[in-house]
N, C-alpha and C. Protein backbone atom coordinates (compact mmCIF):
# COMPACT_ATOMS: atom_id res chain seq x y z
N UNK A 1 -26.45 -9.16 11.18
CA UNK A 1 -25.94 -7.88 10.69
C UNK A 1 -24.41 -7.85 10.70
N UNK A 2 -23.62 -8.64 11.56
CA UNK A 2 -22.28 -8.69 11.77
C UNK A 2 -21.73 -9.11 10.55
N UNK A 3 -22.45 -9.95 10.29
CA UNK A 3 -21.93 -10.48 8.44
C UNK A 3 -21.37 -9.51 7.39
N UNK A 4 -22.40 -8.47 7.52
CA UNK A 4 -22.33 -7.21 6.81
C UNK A 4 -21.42 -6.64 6.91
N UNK A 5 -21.10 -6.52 7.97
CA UNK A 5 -19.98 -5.38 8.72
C UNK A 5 -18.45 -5.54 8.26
N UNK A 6 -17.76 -4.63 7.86
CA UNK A 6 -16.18 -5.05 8.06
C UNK A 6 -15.48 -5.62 8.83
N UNK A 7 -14.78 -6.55 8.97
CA UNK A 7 -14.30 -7.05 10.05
C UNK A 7 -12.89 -6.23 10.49
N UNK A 8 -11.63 -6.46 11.63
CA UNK A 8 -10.86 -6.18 11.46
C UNK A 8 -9.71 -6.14 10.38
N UNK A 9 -9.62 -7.40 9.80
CA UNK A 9 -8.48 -7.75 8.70
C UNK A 9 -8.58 -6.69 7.84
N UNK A 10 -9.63 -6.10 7.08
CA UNK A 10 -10.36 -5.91 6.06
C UNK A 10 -9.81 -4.07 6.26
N UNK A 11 -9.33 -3.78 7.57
CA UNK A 11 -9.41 -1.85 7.85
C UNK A 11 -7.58 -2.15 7.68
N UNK A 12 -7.32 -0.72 6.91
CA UNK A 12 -5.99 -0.46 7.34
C UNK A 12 -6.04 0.95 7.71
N UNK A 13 -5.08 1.96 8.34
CA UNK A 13 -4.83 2.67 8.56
C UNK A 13 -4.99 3.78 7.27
N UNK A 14 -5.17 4.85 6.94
CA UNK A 14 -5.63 5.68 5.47
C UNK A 14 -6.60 5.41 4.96
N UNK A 15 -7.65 3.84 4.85
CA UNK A 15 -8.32 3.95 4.00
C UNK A 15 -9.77 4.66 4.24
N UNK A 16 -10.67 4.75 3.48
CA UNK A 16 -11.60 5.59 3.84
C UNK A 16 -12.71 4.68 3.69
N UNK A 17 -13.68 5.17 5.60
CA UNK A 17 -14.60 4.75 5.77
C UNK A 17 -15.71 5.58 6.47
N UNK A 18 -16.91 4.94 6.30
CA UNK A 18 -18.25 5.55 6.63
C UNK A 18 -18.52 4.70 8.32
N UNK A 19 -18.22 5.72 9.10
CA UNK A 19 -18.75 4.93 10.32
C UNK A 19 -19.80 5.76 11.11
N UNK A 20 -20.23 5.11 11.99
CA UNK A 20 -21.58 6.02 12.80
C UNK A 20 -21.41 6.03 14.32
N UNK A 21 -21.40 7.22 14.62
CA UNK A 21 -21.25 7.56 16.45
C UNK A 21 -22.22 7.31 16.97
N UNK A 22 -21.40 7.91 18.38
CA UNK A 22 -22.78 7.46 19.28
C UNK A 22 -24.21 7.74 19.31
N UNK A 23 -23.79 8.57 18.60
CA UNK A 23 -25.37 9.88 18.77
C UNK A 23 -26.22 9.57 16.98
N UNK A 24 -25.31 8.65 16.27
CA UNK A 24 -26.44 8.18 15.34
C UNK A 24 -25.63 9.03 14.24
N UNK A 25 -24.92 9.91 14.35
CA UNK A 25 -24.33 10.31 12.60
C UNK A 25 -23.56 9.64 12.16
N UNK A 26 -23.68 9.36 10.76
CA UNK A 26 -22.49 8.49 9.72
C UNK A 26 -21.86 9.90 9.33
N UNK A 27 -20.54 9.71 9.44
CA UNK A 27 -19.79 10.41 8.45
C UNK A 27 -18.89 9.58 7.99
N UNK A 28 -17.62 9.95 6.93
CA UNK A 28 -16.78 9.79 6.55
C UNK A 28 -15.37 10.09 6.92
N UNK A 29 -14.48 8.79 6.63
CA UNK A 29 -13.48 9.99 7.24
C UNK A 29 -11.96 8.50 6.68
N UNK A 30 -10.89 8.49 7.24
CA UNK A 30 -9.70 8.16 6.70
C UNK A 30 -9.53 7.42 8.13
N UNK A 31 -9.14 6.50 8.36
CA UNK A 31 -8.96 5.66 9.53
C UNK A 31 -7.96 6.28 10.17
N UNK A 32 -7.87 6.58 11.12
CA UNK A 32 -6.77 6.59 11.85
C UNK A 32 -5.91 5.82 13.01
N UNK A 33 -7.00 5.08 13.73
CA UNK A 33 -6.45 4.24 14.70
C UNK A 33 -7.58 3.07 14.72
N UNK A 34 -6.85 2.13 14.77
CA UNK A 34 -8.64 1.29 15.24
C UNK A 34 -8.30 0.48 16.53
N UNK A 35 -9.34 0.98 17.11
CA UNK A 35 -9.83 0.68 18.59
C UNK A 35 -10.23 -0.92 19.63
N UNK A 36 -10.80 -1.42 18.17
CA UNK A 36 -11.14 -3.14 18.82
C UNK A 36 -9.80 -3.76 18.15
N UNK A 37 -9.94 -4.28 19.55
CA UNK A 37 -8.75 -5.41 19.51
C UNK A 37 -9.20 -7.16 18.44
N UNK A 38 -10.52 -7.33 18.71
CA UNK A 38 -11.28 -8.51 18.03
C UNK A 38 -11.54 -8.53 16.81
N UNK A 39 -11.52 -9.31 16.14
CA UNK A 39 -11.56 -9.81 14.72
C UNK A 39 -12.93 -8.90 14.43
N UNK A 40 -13.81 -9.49 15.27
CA UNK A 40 -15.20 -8.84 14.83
C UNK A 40 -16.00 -8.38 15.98
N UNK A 41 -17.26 -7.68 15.51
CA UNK A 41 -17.90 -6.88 16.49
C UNK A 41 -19.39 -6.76 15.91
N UNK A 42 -20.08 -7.28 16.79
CA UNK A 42 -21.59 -6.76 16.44
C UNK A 42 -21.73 -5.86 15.66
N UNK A 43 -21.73 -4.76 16.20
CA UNK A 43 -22.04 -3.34 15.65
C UNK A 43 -20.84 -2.66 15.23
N UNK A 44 -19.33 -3.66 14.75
CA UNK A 44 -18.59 -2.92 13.69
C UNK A 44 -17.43 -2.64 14.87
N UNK A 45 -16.09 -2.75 14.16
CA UNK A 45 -15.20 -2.88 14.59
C UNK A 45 -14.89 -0.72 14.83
N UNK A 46 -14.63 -0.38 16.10
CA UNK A 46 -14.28 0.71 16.58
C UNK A 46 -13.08 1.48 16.07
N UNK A 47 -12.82 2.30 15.02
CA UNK A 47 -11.86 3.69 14.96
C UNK A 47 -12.19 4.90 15.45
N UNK A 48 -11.04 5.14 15.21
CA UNK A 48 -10.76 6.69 15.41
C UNK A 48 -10.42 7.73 14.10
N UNK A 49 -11.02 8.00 13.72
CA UNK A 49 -10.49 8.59 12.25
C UNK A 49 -9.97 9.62 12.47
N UNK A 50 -9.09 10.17 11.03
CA UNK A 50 -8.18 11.42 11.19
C UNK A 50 -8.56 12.45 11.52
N UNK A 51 -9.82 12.88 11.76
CA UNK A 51 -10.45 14.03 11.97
C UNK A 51 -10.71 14.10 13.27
N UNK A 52 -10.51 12.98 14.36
CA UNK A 52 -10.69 13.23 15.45
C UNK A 52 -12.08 12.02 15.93
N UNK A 53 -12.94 12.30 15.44
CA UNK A 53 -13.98 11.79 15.31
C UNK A 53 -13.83 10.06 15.74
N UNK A 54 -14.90 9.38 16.16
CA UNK A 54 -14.81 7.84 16.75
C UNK A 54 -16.25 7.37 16.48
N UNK A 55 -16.00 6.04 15.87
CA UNK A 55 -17.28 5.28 15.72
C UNK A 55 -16.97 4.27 15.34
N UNK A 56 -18.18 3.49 14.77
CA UNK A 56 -17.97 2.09 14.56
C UNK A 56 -17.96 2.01 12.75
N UNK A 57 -17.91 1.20 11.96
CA UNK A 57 -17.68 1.06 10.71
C UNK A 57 -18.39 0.20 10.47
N UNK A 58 -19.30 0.92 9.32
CA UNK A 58 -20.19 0.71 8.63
C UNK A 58 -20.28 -0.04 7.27
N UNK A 59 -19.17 0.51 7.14
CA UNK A 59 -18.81 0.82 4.96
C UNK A 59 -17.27 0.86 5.16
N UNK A 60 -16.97 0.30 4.07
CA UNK A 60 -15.62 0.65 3.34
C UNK A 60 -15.32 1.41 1.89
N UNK A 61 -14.49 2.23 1.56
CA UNK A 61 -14.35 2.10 0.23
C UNK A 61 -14.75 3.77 0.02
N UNK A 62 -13.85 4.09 -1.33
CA UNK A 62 -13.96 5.79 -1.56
C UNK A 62 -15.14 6.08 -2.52
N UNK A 63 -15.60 4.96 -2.54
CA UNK A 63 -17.17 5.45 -3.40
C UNK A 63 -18.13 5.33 -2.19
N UNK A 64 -18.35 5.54 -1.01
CA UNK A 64 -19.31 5.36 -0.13
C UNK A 64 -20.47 6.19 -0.93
């Protein structure tokens, strides 16, 4: 599944992604900080998006 996933290189700061919290919701949102330090991550490299909100990344891209 990691294959799938975005890796770090791939996120910048503004762009917009679909990630999923702890509790299982995907939303959307504009990156704001990202959290893993590692290239890659099982279950998706960790932000913080502009809205406050934190999860892992799912999706990239403004057509989610």
């Amino acid at each position: 599944m990691a294959a799938d996933l975005p890796n770090r290189d791939e996120l910048v700061q503004g762009m917009t992604v679909e990630i999923e919290q702890e509790n299982g919701d995907r939303i959307r949102g504009e990156v704001g900080v990202i959290l893993t330090d590692e290239r890659t991550h099982p279950e998706g490299i960790l932000v913080k998006v502009k809205s406050g909100a934190q999860g892992r990344v799912k999706r990239i891209g403004p057509d989610l």
